[in-house]
Structure formats: C-alpha cells, structure tokens
PDB file of N, CA and C in Angstrom:
ATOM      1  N   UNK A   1       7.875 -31.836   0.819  1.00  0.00           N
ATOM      2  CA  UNK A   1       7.585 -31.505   2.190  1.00  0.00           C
ATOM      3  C   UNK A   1       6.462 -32.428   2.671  1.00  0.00           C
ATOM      4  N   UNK A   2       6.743 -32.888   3.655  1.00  0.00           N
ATOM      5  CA  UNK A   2       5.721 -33.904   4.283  1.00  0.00           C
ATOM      6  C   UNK A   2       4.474 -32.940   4.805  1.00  0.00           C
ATOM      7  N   UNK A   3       3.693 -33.643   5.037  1.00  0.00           N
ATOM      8  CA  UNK A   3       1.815 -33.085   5.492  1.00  0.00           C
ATOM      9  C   UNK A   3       2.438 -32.380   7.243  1.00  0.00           C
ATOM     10  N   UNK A   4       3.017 -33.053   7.848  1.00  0.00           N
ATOM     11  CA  UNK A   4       3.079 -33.028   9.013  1.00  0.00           C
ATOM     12  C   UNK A   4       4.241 -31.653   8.763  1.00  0.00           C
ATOM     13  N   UNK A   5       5.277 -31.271   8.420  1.00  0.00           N
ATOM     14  CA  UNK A   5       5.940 -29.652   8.752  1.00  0.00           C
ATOM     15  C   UNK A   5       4.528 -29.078   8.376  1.00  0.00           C
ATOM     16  N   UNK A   6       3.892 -29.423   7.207  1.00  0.00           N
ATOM     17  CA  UNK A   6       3.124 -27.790   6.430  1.00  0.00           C
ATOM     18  C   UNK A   6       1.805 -28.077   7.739  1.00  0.00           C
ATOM     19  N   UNK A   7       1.772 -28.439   8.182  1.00  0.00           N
ATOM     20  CA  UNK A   7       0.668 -28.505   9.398  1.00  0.00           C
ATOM     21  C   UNK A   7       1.509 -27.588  10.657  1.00  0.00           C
ATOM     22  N   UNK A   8       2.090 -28.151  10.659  1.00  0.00           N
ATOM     23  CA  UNK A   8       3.276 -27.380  11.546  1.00  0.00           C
ATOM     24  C   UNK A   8       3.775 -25.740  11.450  1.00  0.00           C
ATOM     25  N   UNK A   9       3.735 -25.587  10.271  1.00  0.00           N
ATOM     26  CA  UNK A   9       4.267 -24.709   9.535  1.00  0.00           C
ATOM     27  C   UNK A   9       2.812 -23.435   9.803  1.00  0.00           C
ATOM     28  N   UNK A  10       1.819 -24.166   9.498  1.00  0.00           N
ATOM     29  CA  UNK A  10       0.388 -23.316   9.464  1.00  0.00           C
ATOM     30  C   UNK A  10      -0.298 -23.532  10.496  1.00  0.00           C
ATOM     31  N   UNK A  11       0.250 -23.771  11.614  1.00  0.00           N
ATOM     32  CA  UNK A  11      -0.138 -23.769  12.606  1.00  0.00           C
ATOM     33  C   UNK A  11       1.135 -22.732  13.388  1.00  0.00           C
ATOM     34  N   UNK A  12       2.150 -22.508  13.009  1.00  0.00           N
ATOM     35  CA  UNK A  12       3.057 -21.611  13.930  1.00  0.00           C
ATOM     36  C   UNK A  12       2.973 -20.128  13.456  1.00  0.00           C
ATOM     37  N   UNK A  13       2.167 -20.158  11.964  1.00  0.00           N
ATOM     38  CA  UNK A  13       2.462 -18.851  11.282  1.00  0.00           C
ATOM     39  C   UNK A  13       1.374 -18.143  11.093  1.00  0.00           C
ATOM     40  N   UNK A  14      -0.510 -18.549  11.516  1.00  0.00           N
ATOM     41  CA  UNK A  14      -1.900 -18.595  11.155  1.00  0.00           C
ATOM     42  C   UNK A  14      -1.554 -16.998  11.451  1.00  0.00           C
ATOM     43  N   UNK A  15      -0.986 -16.389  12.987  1.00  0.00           N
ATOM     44  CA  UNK A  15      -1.421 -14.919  13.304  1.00  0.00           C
ATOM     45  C   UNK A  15      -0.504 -14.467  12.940  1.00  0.00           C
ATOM     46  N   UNK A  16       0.557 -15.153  12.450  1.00  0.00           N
ATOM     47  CA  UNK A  16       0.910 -13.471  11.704  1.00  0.00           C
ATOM     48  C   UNK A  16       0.544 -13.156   9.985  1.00  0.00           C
ATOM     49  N   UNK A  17       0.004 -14.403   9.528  1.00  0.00           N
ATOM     50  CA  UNK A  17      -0.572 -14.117   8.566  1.00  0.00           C
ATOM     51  C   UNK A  17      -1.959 -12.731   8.929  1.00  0.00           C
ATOM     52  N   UNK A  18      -2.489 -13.548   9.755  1.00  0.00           N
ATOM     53  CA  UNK A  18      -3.499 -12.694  10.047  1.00  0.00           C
ATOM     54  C   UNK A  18      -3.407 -11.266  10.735  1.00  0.00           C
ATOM     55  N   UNK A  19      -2.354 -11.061  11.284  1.00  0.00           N
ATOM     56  CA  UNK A  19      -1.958  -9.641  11.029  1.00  0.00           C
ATOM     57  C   UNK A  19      -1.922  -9.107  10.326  1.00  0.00           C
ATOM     58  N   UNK A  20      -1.194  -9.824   9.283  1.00  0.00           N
ATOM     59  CA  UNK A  20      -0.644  -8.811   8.319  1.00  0.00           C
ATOM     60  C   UNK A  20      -1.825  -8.700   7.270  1.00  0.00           C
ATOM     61  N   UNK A  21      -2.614  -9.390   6.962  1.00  0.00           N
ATOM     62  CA  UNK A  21      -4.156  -9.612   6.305  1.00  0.00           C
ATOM     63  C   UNK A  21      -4.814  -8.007   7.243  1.00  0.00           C
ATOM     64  N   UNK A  22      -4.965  -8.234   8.849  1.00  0.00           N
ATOM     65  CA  UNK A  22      -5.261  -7.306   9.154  1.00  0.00           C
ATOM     66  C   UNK A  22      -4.975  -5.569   8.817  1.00  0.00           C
ATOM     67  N   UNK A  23      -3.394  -5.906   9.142  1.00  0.00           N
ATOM     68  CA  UNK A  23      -2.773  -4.784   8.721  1.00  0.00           C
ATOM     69  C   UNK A  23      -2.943  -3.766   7.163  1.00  0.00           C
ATOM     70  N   UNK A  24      -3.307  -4.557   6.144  1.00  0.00           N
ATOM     71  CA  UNK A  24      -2.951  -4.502   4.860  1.00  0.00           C
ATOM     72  C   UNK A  24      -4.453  -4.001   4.709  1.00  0.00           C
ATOM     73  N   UNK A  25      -5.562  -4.644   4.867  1.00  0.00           N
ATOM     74  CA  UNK A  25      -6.997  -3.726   5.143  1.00  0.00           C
ATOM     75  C   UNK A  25      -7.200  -2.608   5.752  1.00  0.00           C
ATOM     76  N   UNK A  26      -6.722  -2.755   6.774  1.00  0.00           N
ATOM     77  CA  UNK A  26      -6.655  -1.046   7.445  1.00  0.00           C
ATOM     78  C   UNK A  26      -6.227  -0.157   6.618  1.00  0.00           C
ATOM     79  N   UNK A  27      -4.627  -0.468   6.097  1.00  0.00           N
ATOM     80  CA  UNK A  27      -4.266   0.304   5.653  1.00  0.00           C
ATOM     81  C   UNK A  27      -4.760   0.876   4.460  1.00  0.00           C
ATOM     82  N   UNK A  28      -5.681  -0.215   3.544  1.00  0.00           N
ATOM     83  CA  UNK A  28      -6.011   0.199   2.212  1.00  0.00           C
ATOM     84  C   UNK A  28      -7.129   1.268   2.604  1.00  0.00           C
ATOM     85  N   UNK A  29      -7.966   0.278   3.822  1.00  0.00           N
ATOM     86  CA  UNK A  29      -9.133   1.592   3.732  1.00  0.00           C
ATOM     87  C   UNK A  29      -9.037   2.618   3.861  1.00  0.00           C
ATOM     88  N   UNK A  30      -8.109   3.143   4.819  1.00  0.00           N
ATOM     89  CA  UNK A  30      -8.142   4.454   5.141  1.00  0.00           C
ATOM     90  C   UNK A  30      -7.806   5.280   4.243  1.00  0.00           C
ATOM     91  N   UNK A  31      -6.220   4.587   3.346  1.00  0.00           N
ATOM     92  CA  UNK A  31      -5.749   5.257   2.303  1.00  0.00           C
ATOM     93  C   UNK A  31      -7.057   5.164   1.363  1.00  0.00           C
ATOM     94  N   UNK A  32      -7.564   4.391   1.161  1.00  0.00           N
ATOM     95  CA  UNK A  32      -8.708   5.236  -0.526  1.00  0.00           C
ATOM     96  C   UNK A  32      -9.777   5.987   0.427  1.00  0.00           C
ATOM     97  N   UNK A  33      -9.873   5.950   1.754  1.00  0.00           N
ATOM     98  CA  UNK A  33     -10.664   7.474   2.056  1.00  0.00           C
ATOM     99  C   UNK A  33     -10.042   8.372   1.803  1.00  0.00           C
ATOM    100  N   UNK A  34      -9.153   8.464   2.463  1.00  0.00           N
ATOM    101  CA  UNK A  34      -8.251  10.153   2.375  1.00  0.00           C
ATOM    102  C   UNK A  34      -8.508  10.380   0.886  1.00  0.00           C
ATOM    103  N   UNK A  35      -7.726   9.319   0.141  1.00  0.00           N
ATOM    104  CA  UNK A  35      -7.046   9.701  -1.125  1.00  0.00           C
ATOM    105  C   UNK A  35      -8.697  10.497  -2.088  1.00  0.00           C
ATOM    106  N   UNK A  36      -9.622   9.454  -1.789  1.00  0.00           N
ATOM    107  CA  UNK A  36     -11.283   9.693  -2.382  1.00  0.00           C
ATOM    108  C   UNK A  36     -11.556  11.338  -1.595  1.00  0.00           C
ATOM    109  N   UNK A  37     -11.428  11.603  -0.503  1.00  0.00           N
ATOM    110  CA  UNK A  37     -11.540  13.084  -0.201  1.00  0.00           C
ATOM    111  C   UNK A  37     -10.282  14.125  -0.648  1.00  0.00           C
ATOM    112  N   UNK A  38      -9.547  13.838  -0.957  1.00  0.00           N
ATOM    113  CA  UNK A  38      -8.178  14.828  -0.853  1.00  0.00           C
ATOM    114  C   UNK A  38      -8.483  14.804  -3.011  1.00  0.00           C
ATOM    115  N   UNK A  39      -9.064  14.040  -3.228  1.00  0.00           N
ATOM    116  CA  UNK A  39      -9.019  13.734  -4.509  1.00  0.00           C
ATOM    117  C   UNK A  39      -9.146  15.240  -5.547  1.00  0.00           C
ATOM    118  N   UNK A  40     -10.634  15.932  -4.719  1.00  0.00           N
ATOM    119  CA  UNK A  40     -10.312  17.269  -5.749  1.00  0.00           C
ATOM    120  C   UNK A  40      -9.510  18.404  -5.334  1.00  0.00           C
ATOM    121  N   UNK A  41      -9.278  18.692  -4.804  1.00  0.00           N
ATOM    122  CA  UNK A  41      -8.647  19.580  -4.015  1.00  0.00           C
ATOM    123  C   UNK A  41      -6.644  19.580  -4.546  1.00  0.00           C
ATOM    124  N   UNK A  42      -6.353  18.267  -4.956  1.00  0.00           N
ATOM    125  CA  UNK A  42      -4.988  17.515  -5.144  1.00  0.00           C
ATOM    126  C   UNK A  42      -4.435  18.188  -6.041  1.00  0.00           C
ATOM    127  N   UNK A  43      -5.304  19.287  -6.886  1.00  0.00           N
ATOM    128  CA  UNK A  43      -4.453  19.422  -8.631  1.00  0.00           C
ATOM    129  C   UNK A  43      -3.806  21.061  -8.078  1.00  0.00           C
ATOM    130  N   UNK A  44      -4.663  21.538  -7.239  1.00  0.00           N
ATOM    131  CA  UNK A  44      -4.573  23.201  -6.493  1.00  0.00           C
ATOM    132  C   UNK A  44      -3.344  22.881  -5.547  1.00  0.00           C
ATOM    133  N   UNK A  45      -3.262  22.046  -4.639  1.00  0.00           N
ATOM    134  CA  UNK A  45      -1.851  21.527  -3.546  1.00  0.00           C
ATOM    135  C   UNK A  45      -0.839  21.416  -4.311  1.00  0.00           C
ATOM    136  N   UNK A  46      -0.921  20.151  -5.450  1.00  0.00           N
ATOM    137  CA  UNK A  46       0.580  20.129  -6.083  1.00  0.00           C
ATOM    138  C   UNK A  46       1.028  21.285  -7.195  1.00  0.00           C
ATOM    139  N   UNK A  47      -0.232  22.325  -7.942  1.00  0.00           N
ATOM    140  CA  UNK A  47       0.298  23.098  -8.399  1.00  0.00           C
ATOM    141  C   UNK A  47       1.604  24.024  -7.786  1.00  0.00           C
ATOM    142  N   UNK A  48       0.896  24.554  -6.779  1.00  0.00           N
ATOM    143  CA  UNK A  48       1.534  25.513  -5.667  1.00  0.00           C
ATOM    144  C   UNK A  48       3.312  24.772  -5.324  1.00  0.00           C
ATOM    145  N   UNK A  49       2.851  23.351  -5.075  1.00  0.00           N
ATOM    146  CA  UNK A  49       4.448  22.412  -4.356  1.00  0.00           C
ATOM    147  C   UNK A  49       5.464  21.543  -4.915  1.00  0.00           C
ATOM    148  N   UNK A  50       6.475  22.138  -6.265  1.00  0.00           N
ATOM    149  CA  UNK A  50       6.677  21.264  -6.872  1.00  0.00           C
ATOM    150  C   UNK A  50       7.690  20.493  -5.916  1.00  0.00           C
ATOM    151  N   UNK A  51       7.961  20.793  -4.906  1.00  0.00           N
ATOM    152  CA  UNK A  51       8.791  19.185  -4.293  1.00  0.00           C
ATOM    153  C   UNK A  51       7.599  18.000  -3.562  1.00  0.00           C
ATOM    154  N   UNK A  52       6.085  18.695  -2.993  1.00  0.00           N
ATOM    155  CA  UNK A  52       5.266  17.249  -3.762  1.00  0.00           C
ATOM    156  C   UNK A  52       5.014  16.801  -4.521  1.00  0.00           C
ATOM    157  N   UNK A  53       5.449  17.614  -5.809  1.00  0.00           N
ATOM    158  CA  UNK A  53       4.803  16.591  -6.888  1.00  0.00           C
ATOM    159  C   UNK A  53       5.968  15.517  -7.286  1.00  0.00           C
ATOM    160  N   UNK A  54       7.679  16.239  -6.699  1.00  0.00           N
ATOM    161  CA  UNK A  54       8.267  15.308  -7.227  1.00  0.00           C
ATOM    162  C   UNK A  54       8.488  14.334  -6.098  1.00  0.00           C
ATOM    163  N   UNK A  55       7.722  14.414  -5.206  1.00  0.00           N
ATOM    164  CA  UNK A  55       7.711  13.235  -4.064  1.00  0.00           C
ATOM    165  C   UNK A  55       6.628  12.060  -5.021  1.00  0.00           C
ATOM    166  N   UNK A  56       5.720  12.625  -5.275  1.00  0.00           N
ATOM    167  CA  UNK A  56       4.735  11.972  -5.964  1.00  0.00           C
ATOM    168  C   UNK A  56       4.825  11.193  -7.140  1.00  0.00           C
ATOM    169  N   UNK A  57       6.184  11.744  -7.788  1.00  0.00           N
ATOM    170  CA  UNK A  57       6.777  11.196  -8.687  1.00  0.00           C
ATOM    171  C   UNK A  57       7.382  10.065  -8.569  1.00  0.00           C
ATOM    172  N   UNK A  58       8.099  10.030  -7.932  1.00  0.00           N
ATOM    173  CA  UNK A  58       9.130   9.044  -7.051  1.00  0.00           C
ATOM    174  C   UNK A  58       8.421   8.318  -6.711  1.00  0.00           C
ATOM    175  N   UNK A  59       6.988   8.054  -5.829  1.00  0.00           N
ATOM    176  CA  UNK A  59       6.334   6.906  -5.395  1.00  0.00           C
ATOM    177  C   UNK A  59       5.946   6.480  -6.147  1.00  0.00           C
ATOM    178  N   UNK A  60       5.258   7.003  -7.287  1.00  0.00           N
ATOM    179  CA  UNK A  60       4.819   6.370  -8.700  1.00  0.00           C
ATOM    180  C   UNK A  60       5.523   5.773  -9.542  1.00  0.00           C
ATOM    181  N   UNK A  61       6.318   6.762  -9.586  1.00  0.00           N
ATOM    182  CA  UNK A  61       7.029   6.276 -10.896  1.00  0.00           C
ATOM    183  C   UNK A  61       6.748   6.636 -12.252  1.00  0.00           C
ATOM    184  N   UNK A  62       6.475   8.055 -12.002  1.00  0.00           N
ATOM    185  CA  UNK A  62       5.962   8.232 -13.803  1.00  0.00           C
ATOM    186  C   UNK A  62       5.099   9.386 -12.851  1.00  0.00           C
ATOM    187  N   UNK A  63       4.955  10.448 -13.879  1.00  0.00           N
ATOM    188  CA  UNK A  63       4.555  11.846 -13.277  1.00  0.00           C
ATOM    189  C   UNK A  63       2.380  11.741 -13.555  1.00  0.00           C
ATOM    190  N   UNK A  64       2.006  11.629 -12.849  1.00  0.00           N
ATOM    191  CA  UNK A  64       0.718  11.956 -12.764  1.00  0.00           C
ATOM    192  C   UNK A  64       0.372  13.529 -12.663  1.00  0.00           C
ATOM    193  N   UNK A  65       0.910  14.375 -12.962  1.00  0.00           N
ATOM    194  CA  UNK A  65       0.221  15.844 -12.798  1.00  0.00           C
ATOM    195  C   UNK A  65      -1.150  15.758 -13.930  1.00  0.00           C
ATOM    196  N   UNK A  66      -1.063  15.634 -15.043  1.00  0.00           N
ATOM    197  CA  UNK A  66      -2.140  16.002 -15.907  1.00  0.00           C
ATOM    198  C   UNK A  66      -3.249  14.783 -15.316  1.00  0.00           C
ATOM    199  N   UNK A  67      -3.354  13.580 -14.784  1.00  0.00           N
ATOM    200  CA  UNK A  67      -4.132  12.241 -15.122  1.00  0.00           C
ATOM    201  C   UNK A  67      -4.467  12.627 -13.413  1.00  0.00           C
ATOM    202  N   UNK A  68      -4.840  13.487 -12.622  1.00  0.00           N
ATOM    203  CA  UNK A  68      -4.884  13.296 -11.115  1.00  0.00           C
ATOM    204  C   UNK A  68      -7.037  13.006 -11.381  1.00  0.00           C
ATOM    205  N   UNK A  69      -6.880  11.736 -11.176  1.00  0.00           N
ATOM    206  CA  UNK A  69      -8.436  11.186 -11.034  1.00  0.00           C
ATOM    207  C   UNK A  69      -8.684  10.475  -9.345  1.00  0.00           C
ATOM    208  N   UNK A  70      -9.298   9.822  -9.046  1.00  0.00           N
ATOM    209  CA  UNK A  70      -9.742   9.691  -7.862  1.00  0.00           C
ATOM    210  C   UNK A  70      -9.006   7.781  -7.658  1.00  0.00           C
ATOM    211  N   UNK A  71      -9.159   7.475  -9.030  1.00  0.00           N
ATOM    212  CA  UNK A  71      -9.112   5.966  -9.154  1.00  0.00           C
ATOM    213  C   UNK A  71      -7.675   5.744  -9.829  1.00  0.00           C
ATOM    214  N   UNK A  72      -6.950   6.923 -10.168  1.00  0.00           N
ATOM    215  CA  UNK A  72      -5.583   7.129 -10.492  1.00  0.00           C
ATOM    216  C   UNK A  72      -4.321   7.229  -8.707  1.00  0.00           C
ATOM    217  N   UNK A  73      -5.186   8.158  -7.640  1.00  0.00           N
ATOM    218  CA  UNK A  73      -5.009   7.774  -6.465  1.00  0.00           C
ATOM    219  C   UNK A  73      -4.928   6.944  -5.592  1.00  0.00           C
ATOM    220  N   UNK A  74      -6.240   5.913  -5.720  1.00  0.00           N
ATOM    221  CA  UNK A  74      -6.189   5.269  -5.483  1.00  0.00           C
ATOM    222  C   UNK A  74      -5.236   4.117  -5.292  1.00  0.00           C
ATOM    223  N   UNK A  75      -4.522   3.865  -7.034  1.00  0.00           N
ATOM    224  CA  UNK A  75      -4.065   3.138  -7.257  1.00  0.00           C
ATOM    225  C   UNK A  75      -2.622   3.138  -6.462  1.00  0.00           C
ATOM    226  N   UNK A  76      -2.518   4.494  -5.903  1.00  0.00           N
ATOM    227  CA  UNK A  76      -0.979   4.671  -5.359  1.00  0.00           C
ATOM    228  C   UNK A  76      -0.962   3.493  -3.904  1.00  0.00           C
ATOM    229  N   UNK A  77      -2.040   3.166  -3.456  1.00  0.00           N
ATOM    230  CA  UNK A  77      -1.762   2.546  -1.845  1.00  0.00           C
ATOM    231  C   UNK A  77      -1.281   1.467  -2.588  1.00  0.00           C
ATOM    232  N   UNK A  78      -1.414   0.326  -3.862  1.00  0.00           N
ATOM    233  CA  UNK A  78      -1.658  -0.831  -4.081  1.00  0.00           C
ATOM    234  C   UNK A  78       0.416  -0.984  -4.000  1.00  0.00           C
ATOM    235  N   UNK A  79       1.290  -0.046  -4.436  1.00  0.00           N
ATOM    236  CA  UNK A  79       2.474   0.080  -4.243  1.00  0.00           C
ATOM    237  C   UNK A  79       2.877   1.186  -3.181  1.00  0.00           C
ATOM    238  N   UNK A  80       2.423   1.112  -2.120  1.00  0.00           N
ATOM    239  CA  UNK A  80       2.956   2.274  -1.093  1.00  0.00           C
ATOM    240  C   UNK A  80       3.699   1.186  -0.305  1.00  0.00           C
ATOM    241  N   UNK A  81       4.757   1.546   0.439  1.00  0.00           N
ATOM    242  CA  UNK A  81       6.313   1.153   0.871  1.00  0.00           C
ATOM    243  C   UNK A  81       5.827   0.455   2.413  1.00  0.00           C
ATOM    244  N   UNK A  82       4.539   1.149   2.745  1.00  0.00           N
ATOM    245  CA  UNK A  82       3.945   0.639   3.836  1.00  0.00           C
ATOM    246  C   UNK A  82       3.425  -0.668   3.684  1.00  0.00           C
ATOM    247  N   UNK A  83       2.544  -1.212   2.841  1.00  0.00           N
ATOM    248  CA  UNK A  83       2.213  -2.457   1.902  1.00  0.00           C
ATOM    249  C   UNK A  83       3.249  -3.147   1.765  1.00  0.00           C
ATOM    250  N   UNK A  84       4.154  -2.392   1.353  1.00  0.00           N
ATOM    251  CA  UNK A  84       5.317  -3.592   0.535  1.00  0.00           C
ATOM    252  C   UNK A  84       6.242  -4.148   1.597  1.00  0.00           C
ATOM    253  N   UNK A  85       6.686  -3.213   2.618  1.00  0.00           N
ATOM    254  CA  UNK A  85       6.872  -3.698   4.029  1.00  0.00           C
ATOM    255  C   UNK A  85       6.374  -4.716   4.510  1.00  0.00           C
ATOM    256  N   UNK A  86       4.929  -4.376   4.845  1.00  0.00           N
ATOM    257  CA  UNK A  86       4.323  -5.367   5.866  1.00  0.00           C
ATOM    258  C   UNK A  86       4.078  -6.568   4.888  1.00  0.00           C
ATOM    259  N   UNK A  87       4.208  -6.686   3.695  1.00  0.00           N
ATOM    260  CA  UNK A  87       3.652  -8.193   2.701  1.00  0.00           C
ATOM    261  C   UNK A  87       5.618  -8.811   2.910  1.00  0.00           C
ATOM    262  N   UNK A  88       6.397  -8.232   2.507  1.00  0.00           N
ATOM    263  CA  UNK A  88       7.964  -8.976   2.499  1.00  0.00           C
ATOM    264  C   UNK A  88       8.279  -8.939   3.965  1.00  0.00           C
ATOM    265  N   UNK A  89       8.083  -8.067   4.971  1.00  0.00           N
ATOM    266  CA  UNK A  89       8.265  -8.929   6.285  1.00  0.00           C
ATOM    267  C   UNK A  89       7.699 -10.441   6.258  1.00  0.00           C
ATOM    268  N   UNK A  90       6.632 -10.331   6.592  1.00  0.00           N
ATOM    269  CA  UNK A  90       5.448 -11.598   6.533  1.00  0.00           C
ATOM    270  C   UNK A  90       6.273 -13.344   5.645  1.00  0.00           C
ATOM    271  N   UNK A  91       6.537 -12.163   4.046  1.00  0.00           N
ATOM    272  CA  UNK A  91       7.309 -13.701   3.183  1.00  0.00           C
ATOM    273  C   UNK A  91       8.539 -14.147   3.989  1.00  0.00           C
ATOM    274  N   UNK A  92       9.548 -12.819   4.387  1.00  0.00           N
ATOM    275  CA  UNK A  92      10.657 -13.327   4.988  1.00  0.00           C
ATOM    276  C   UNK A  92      10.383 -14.152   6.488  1.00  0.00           C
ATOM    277  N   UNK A  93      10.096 -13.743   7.165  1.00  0.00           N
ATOM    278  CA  UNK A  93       9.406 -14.163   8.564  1.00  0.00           C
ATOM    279  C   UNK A  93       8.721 -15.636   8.246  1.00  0.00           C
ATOM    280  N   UNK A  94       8.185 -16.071   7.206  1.00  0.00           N
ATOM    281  CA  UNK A  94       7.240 -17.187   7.279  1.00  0.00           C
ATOM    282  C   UNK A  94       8.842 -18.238   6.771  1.00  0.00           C
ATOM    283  N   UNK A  95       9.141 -17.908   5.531  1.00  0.00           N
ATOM    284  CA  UNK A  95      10.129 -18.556   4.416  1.00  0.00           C
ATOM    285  C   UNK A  95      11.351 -18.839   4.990  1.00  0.00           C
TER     286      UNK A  95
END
C-alpha cells in the first residue's frame, strides 16, 4: 500500500475511530461502576433468580455463582456484546 491511500485512509476514518475509542470508555466506565456497586449485594439477587444466573452464564461462559468478586465482574464488560459490536462495526466499516 502506498503512503498516499494510508494517509487517505487515516484521514477519512480519524472520527470514527474516535468514536468508537469514545464509545468503548464510556461504556467501560460506567459498567465497572455499577458492576463495583451492585458487587455485594449480587450473590443475594442471583440466589433468589435462577434465570439470571443462567443469563449470566451465557455471557460468560462458565458459571460464576461461587467466584462472584468485584474484579471477577468486572471482567464481564471486557466481553459484553456491546464492546464487541461497537470494536467489529469500526473493523468492518474501516476494512
């Protein structure tokens, strides 16, 4: 690829990178607030609901009931469908 498309290229695509940079911060922060407040309270909710826990299952992938820590929560935004959306729009859209 010559200098001149990838100039081209990063010059037609800078904001929606930067959206989605935007987008992807928002989203983390808010999710490890909630998740950091909802954190103790989480083991009393899913006792009571087993179709959240098997929602919870399903986003994970592997059952967290016994391991519910704050930094085990956390880890759920880093694969949430919202993330994975807005990062493969962005690849398809640029590529």
């Amino acid at each position: 690829m010559t200098r001149a498309i990838l100039l081209k290229s990063a010059r037609e695509s800078w904001w929606m990178v930067l959206m989605a940079v935007a987008a992807i911060l928002l989203f983390e922060t808010l999710f490890c607030r909630a998740m950091v407040s909802v954190a103790d309270s989480l083991p009393n909710i899913l006792s009571n609901r087993p179709a959240l826990q098997y929602f919870i299952r399903m986003l994970v992938g592997s059952d967290i009931g016994d391991v519910i820590t704050p930094t085990a929560l956390v880890t759920i935004g880093f694969a949430h469908p919202f993330l994975l959306a807005v990062t493969w729009g962005l690849l398809l859209t640029i590529c």
